[in-house]
N, C-alpha and C. Protein backbone atom coordinates (compact mmCIF):
# COMPACT_ATOMS: atom_id res chain seq x y z
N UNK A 1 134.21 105.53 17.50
CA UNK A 1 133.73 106.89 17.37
C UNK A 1 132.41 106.93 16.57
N UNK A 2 132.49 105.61 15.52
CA UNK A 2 131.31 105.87 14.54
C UNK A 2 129.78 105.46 15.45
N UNK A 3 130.59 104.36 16.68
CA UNK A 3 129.01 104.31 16.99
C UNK A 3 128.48 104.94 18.33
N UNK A 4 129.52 105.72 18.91
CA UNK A 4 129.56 107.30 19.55
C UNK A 4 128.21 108.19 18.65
N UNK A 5 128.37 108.11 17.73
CA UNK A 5 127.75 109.47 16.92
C UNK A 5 126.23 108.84 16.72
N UNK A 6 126.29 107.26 16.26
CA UNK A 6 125.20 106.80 15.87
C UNK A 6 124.38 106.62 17.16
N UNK A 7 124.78 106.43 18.42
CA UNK A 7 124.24 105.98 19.65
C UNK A 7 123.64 107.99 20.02
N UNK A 8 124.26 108.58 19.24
CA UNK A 8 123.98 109.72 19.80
C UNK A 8 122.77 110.38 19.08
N UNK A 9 122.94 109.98 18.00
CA UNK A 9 121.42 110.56 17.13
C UNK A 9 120.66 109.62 17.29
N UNK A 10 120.20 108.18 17.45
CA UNK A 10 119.33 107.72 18.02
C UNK A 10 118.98 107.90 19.06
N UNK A 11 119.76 108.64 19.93
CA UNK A 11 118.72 109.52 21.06
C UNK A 11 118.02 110.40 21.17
N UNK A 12 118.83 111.30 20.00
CA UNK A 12 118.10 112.49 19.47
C UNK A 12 116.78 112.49 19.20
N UNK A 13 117.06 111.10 18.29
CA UNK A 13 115.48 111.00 17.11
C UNK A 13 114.59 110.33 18.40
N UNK A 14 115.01 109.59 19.37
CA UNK A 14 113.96 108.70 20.33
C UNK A 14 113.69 109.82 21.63
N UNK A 15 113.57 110.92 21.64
CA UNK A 15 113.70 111.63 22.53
C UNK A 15 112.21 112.47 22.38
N UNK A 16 111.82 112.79 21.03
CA UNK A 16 110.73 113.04 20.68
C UNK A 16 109.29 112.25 20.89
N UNK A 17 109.99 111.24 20.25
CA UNK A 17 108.92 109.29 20.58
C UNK A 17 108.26 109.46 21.83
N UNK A 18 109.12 109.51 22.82
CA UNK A 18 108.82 109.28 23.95
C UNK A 18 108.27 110.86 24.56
N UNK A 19 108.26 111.74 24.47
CA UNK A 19 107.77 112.84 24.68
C UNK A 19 106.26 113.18 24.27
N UNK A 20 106.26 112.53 23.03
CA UNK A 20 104.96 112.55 22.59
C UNK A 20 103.91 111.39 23.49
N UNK A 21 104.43 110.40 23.95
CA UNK A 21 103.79 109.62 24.39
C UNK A 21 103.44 110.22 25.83
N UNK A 22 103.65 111.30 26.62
CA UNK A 22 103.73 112.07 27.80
C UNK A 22 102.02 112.61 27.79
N UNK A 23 101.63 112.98 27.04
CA UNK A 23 100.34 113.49 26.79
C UNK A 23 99.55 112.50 27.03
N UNK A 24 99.38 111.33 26.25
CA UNK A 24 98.57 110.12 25.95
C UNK A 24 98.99 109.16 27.81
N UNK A 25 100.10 109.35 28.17
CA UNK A 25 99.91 108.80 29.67
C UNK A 25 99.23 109.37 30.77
N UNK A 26 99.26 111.07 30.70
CA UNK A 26 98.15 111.85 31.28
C UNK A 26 96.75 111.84 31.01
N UNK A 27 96.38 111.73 29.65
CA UNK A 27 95.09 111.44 29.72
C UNK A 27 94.29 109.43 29.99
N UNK A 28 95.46 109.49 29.63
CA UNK A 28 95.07 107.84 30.29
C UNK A 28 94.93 107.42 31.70
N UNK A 29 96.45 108.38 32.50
CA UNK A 29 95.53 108.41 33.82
C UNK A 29 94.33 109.39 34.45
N UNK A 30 93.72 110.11 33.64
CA UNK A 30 92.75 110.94 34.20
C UNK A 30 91.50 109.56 33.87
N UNK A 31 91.56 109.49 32.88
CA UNK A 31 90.82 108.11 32.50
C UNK A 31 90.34 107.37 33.67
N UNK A 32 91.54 106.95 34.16
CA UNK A 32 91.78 105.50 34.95
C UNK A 32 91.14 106.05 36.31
N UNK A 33 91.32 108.07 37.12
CA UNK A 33 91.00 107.88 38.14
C UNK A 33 89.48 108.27 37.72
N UNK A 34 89.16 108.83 36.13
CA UNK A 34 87.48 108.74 36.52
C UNK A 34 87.00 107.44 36.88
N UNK A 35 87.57 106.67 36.37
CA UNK A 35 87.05 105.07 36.23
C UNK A 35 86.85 104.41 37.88
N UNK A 36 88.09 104.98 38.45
CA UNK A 36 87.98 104.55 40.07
C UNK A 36 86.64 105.50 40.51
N UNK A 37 86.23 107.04 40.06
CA UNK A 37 85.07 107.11 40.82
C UNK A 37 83.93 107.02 40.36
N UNK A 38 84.12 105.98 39.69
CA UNK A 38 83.05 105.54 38.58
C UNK A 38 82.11 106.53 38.41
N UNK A 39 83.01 107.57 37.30
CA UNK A 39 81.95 108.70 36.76
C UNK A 39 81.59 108.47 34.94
N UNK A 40 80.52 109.03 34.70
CA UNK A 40 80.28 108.51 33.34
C UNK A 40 79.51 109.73 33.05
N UNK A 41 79.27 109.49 31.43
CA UNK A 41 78.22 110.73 30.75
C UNK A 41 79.12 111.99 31.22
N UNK A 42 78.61 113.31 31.11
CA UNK A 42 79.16 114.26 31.15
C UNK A 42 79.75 114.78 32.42
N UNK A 43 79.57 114.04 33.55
CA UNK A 43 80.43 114.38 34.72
C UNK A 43 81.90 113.41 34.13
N UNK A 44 81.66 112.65 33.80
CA UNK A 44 83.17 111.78 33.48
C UNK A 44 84.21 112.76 32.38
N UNK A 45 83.37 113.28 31.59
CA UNK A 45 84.02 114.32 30.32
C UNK A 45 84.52 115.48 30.99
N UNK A 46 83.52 115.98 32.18
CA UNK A 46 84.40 117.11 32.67
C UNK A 46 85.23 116.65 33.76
N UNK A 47 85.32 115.74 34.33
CA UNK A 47 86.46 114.94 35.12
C UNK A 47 87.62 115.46 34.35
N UNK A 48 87.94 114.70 33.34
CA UNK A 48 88.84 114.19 32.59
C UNK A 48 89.22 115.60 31.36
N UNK A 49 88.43 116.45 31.39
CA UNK A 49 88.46 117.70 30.61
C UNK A 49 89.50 118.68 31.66
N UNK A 50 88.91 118.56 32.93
CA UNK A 50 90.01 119.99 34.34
C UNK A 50 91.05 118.68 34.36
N UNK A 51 90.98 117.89 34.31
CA UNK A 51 92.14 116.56 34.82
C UNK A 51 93.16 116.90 34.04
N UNK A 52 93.28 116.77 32.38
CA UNK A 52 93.86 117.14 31.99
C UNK A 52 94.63 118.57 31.48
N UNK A 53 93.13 119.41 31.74
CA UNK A 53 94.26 120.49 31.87
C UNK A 53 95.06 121.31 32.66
N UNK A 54 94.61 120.46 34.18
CA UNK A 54 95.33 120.85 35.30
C UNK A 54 97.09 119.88 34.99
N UNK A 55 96.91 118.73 34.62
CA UNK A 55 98.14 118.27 34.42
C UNK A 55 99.06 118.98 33.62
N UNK A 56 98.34 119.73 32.38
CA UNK A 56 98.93 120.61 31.39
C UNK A 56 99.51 121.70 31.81
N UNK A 57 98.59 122.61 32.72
CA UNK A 57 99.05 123.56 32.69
C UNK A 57 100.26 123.33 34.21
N UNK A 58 101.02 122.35 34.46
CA UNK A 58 101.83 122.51 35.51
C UNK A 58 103.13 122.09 35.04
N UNK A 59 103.38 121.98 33.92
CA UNK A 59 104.15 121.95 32.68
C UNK A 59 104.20 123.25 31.98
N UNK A 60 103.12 123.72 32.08
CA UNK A 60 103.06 125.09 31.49
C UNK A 60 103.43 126.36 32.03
N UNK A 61 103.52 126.44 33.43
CA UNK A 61 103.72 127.28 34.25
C UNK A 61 104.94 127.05 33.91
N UNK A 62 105.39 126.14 34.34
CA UNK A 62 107.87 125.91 34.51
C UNK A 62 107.48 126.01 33.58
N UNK A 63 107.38 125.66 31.78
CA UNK A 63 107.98 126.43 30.74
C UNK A 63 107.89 127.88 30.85
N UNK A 64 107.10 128.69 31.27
CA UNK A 64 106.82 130.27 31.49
C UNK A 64 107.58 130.36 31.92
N UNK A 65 107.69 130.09 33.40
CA UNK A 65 108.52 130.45 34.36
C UNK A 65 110.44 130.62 33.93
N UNK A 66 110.47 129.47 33.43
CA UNK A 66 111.71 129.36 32.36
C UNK A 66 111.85 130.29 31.60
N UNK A 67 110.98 130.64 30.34
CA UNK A 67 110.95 131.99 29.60
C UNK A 67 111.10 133.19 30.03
N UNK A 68 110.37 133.33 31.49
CA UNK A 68 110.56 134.58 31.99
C UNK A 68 111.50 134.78 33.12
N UNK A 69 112.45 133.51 33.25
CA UNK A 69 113.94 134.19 33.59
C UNK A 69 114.76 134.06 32.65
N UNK A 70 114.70 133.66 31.00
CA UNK A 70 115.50 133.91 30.08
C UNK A 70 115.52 135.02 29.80
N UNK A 71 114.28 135.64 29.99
CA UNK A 71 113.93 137.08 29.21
C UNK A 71 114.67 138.28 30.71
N UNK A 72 115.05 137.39 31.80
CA UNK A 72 115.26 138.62 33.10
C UNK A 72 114.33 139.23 33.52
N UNK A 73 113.13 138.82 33.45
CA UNK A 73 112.01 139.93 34.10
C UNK A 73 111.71 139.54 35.16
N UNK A 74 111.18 140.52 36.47
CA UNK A 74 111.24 140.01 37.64
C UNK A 74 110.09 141.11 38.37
N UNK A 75 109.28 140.22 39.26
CA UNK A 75 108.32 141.44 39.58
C UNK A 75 107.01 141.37 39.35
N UNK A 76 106.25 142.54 39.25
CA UNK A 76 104.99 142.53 38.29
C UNK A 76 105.08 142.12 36.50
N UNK A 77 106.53 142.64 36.40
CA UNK A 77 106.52 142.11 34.71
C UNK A 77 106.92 140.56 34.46
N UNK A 78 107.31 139.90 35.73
CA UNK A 78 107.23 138.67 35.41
C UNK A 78 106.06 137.96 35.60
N UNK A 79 105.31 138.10 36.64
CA UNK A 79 103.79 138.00 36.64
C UNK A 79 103.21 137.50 35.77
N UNK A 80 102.91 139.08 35.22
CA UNK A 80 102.25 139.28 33.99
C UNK A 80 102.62 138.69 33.05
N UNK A 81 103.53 138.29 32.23
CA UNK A 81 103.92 137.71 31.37
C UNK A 81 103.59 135.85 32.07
N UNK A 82 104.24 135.74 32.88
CA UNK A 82 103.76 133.91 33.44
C UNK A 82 102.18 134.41 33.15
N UNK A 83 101.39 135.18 33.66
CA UNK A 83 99.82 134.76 33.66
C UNK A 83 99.32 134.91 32.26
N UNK A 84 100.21 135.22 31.40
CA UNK A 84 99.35 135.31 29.74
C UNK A 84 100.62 134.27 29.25
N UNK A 85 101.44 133.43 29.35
CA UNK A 85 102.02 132.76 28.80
C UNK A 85 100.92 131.43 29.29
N UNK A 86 100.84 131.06 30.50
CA UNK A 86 99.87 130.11 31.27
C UNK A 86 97.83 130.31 29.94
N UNK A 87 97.71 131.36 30.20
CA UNK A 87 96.99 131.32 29.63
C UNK A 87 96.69 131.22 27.92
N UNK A 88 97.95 131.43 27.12
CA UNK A 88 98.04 131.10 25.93
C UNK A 88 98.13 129.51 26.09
N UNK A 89 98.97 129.73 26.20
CA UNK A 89 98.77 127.58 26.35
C UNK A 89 97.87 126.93 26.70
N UNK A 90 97.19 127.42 27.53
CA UNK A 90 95.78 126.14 27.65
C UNK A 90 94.60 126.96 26.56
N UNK A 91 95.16 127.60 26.55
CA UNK A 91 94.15 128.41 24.75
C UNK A 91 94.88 126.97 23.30
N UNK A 92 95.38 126.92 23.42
CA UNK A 92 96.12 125.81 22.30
C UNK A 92 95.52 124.91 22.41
């Protein structure tokens, strides 16, 4: 049982680890496909600037989307709320 509990909070705590590392694999592959079209200087920065926040925000939408069927809204008020939840987040 004791190592039930211990196998269980080391997932807990490694669950974060690896979540954080989710970010740093997206921008590493935006990286990798500027690199395939061999872009550099400030076309490579804005490559890799919409790259990543197109990856972001499609993560960002399903968390909204999630929020705004916790909250039951449906309609124009769910909309609205996904299009300023979407847009707070890539404000962050």
């Amino acid at each position: 049982m004791k190592k039930l509990i211990l196998a269980l909070a080391l997932a807990a705590l490694a669950g974060p680890i690896f979540a954080a590392d989710a970010p740093a694999a997206k921008a590493s592959a935006c990286e990798t496909q500027a690199a395939e079209k061999k872009l550099a200087g400030a076309a490579k920065t804005s490559f890799v600037k919409k790259c990543e926040k197109d990856a972001m925000g499609g993560s960002a939408a399903a968390a909204c989307d999630a929020q705004a069927a916790d909250k039951k809204l449906a309609g124009a008020a769910k909309n609205s709320f996904v299009k300023k939840c979407v847009a707070d987040a890539g404000a962050k």
